[in-house]
Protein backbone atom coordinates (compact mmCIF):
# COMPACT_ATOMS: atom_id res chain seq x y z
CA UNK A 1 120.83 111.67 102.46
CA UNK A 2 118.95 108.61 103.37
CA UNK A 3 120.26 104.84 103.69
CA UNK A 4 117.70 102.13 102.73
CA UNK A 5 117.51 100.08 105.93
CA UNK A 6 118.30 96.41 105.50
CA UNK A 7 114.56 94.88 105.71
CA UNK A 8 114.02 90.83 104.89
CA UNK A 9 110.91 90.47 102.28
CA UNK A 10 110.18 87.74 104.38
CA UNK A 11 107.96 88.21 107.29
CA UNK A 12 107.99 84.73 109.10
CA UNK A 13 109.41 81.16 108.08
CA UNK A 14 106.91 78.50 109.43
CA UNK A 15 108.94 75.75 107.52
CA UNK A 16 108.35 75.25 104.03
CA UNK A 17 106.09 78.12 104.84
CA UNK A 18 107.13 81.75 104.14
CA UNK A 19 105.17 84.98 104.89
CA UNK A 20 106.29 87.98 103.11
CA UNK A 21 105.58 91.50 104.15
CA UNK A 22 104.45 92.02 100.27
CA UNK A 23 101.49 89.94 100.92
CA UNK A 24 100.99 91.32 104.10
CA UNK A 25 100.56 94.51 102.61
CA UNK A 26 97.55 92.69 100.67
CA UNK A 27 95.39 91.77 103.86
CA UNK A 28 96.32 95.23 104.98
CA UNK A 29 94.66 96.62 101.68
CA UNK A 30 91.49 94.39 102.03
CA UNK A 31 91.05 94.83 105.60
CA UNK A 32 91.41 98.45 105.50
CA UNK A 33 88.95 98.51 102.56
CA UNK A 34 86.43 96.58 104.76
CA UNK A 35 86.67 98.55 107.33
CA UNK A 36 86.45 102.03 106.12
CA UNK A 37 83.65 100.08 103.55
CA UNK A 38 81.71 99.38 107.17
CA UNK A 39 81.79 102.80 108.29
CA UNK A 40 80.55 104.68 104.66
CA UNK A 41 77.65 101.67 104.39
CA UNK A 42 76.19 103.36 107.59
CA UNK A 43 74.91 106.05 105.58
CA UNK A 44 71.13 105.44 104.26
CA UNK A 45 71.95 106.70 100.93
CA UNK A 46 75.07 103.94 100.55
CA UNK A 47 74.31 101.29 97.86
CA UNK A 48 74.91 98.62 100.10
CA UNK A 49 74.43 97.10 103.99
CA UNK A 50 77.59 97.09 106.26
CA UNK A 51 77.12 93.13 106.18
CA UNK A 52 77.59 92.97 102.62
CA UNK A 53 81.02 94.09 103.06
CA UNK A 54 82.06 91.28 102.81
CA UNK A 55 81.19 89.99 99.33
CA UNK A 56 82.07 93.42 97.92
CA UNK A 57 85.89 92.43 99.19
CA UNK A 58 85.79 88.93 97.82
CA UNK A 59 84.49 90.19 94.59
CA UNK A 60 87.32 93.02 94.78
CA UNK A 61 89.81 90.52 95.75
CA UNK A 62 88.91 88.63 92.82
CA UNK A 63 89.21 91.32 90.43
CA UNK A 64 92.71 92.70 92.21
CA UNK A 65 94.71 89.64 92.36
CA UNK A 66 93.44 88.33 88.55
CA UNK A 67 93.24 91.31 87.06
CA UNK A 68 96.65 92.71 88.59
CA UNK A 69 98.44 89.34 87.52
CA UNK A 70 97.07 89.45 83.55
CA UNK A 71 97.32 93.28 83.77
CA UNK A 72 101.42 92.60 84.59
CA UNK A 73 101.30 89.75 82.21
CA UNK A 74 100.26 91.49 79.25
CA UNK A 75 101.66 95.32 79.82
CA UNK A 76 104.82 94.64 80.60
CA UNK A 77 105.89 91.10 80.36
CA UNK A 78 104.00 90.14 77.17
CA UNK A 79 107.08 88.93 75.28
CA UNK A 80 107.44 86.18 77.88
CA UNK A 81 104.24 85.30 77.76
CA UNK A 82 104.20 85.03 73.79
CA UNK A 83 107.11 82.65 74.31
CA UNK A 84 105.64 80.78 76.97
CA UNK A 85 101.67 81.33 77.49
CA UNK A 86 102.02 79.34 81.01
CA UNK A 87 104.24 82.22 82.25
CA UNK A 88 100.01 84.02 82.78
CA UNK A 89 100.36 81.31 85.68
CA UNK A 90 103.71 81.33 87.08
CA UNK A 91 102.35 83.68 90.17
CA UNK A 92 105.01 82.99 92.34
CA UNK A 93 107.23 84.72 90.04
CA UNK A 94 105.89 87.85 91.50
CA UNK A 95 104.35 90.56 89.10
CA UNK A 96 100.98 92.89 89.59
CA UNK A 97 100.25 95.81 87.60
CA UNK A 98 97.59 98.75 88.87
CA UNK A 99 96.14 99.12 85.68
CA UNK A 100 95.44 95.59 85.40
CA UNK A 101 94.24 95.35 88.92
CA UNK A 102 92.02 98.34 88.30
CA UNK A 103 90.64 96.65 84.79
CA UNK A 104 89.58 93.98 86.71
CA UNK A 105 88.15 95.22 90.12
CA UNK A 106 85.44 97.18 87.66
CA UNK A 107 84.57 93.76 85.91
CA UNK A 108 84.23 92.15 89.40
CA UNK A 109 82.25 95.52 90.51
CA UNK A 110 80.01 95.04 87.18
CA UNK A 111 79.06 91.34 88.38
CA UNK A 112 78.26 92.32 92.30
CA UNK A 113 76.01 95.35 91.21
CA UNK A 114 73.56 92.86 89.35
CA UNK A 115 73.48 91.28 92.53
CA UNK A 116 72.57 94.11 94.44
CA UNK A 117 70.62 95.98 92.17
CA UNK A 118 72.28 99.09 92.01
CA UNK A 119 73.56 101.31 89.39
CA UNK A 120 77.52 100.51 88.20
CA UNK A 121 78.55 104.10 89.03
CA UNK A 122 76.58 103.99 92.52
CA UNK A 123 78.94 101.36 93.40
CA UNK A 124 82.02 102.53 92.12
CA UNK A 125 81.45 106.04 94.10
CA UNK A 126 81.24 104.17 97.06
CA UNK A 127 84.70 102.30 96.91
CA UNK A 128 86.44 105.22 95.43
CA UNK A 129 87.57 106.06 98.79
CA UNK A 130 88.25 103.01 99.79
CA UNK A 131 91.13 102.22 97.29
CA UNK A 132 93.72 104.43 98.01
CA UNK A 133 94.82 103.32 101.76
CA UNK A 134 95.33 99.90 99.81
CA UNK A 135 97.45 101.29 97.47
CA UNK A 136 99.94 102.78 100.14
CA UNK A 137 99.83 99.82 101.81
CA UNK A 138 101.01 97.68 98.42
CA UNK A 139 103.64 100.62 97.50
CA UNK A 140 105.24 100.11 101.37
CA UNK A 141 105.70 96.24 100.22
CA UNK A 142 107.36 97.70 97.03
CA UNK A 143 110.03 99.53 99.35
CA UNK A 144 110.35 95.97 101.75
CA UNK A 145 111.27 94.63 98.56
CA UNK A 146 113.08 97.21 97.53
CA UNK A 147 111.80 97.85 94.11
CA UNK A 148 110.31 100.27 91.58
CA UNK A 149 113.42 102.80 92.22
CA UNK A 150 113.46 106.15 90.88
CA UNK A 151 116.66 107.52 88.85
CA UNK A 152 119.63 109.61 90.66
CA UNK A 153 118.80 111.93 93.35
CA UNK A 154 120.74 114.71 94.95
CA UNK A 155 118.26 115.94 97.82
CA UNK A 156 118.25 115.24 101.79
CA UNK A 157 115.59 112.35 100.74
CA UNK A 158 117.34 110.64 98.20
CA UNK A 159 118.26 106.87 99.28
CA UNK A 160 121.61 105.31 99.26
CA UNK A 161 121.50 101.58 98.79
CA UNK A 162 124.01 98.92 100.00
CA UNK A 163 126.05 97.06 97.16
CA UNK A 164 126.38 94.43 99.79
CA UNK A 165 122.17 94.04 99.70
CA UNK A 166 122.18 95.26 95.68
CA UNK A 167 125.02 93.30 94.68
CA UNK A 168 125.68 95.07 90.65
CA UNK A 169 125.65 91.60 89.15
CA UNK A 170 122.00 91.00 90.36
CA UNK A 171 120.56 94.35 90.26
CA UNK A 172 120.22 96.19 87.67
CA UNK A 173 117.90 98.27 86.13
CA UNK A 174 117.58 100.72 83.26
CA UNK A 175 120.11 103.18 84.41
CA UNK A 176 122.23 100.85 85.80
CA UNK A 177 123.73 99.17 88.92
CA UNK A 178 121.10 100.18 92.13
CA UNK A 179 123.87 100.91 94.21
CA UNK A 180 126.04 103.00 91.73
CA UNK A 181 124.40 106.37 92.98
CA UNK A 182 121.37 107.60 95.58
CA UNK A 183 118.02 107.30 94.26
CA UNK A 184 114.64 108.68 94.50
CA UNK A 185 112.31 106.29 96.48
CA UNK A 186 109.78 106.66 94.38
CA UNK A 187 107.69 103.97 95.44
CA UNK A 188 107.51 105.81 98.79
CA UNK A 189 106.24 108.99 96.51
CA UNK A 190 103.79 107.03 95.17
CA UNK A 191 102.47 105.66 98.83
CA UNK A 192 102.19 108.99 99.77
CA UNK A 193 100.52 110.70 96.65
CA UNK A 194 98.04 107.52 95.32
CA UNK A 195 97.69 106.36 98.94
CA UNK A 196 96.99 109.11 101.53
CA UNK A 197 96.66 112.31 99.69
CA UNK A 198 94.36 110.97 97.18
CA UNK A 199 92.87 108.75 100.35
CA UNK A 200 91.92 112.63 101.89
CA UNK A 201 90.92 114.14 98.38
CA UNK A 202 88.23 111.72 98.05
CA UNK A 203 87.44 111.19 101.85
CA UNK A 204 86.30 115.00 102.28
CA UNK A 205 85.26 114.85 98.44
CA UNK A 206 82.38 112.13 99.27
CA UNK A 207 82.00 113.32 103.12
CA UNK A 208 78.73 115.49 101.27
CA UNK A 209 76.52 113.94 98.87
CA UNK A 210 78.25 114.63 95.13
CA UNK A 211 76.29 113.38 91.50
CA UNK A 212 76.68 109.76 90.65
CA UNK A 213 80.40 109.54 89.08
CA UNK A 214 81.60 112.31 89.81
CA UNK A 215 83.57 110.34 93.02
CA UNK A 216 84.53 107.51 90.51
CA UNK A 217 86.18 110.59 88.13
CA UNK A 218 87.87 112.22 90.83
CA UNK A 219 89.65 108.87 91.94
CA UNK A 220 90.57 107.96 88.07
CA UNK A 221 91.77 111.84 87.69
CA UNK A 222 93.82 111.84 90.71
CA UNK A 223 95.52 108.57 90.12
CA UNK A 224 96.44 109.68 86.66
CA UNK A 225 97.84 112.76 87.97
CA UNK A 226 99.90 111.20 90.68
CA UNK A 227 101.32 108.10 89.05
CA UNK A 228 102.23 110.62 85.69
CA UNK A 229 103.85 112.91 88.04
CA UNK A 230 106.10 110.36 89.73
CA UNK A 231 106.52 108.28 86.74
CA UNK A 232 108.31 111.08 85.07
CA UNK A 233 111.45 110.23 87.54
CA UNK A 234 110.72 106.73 88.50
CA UNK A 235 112.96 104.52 85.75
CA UNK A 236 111.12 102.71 83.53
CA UNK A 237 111.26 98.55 83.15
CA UNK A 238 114.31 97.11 82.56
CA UNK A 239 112.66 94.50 79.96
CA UNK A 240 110.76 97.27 78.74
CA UNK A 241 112.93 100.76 78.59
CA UNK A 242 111.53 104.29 77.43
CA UNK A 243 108.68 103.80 74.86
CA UNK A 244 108.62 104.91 71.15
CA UNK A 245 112.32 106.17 71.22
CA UNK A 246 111.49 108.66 73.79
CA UNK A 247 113.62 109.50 76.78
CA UNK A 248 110.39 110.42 79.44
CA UNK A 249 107.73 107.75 78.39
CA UNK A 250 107.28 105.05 80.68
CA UNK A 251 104.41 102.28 80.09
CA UNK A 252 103.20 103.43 83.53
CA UNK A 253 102.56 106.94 82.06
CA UNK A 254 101.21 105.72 79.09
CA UNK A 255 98.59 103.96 80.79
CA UNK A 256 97.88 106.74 83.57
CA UNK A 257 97.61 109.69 80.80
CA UNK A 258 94.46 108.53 79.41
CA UNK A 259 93.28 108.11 83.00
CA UNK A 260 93.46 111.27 83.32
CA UNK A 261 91.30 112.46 80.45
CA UNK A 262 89.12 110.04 81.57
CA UNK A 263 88.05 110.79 84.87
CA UNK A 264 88.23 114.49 84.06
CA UNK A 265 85.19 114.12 81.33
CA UNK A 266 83.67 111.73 84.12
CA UNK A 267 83.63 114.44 86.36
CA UNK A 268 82.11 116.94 84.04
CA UNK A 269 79.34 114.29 82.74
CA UNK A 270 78.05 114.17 86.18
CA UNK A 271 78.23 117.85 87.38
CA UNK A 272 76.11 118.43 83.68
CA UNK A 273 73.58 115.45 84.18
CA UNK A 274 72.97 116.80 87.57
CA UNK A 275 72.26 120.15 86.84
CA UNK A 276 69.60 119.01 83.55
């Protein structure tokens, strides 16, 4: 059995100032998305130039941070938001939802294509790969702050937390106190099946040249697979509970199911337009 270390959310106090390791985790995402974005650009065939890097992460940015905070908003706070419609802009609040995120880097992928002239799936093959290292990087801040816990576990990974750091009056979730029993660390699950396995799926997927899509179906698949797999012991939202009187379905899995059907006609749409 594991004990969760004792880890500040904040980084560094520069005064009023305060950096946490949550939105550290953010410039890690973008700057390892610009990066690896540098090195596939090389290639002739890539859509874009390695110097245009750099609007395809402010574009992305864009679409992350707005789209992740309405996403949140709307999928699992809306109640709050119904009762107070400024609660969209109380950021500081905390609050980012993947779906939403991913809703809103395709808008902000839609704009930059008409800049560059490509086609939408062109583009969205090329950052496929890109995503995922992100993603591990934002599900480490989850375990800094200690978050997004997964009910009991029995197994030489499960996590014990301190009731002196998860005091039972503060925190609580759907099963209970989150220091009454160990838990899975399912956020750290999720870092390592969204981030780095689906990060090497798709990295040998796209290392030979594939038909248009079939890259952007592969990353929607495997995300649906992984987050439905981990959602199914990973406790749903306190606010929110099990959906439709069900004691297994989480808002996370209804939104990665479809995801799943999704990229898996995606896929076969481009294997069939490639062979006609």
């Amino acid at each position: 059995m594991l004990t969760y270390p004792s880890i500040d959310p904040v980084l560094l106090e520069l005064g009023p100032l305060k950096i946490h390791w949550y939105g550290l985790m953010y410039l890690v995402a973008f700057a390892s998305a610009w990066l690896l974005g540098r090195l596939r650009a090389r290639n002739p065939a890539a859509p874009i130039k390695p110097e245009q890097m750099d609007d395809l992460i402010f574009y992305g940015a864009l679409g992350v941070v707005i789209g992740g905070r309405v996403g949140s908003v709307l999928f699992y706070n809306f109640d709050s938001f119904l009762q107070n419609p400024l609660y969209l802009f109380k950021i500081w609040q905390g609050g980012m939802s993947f779906h939403g995120g991913f809703l809103g880097v395709l808008v902000a992928m839609e704009v930059y294509r008409r800049k560059l002239g490509c086609r939408f799936f062109e583009l969205t093959d090329f950052i496929a790969p890109l995503v995922p290292i992100g993603l591990a990087a934002g599900r480490f801040g989850n375990f800094i702050n200690g978050e997004l816990w997964g009910g009991p576990a029995t197994g030489p990974w499960a996590m014990k937390l301190s009731c002196e750091q998860f005091p039972p009056e503060r925190f609580q979730d759907f099963a209970g106190a989150l220091c009454a029993v160990p838990r899975h660390p399912s956020m750290l699950y999720e870092m390592l099946l969204e981030g780095f396995a689906l990060f090497l799926i798709l990295w040998v997927f796209t290392a030979r040249p594939r038909p248009v899509m079939a890259a952007s179906g592969l990353f929607v698949l495997g995300y649906g697979v992984f987050r439905s797999l981990v959602e199914l012991i990973r406790l749903p939202d306190a606010n929110l509970g099990y959906l439709f009187g069900t004691d297994w379905l989480t808002m996370g899995m209804l939104l990665s199911v479809p995801m799943i059907v999704v990229g898996l006609l995606m896929m076969i749409l481009a294997y069939q337009r490639a062979q006609r």
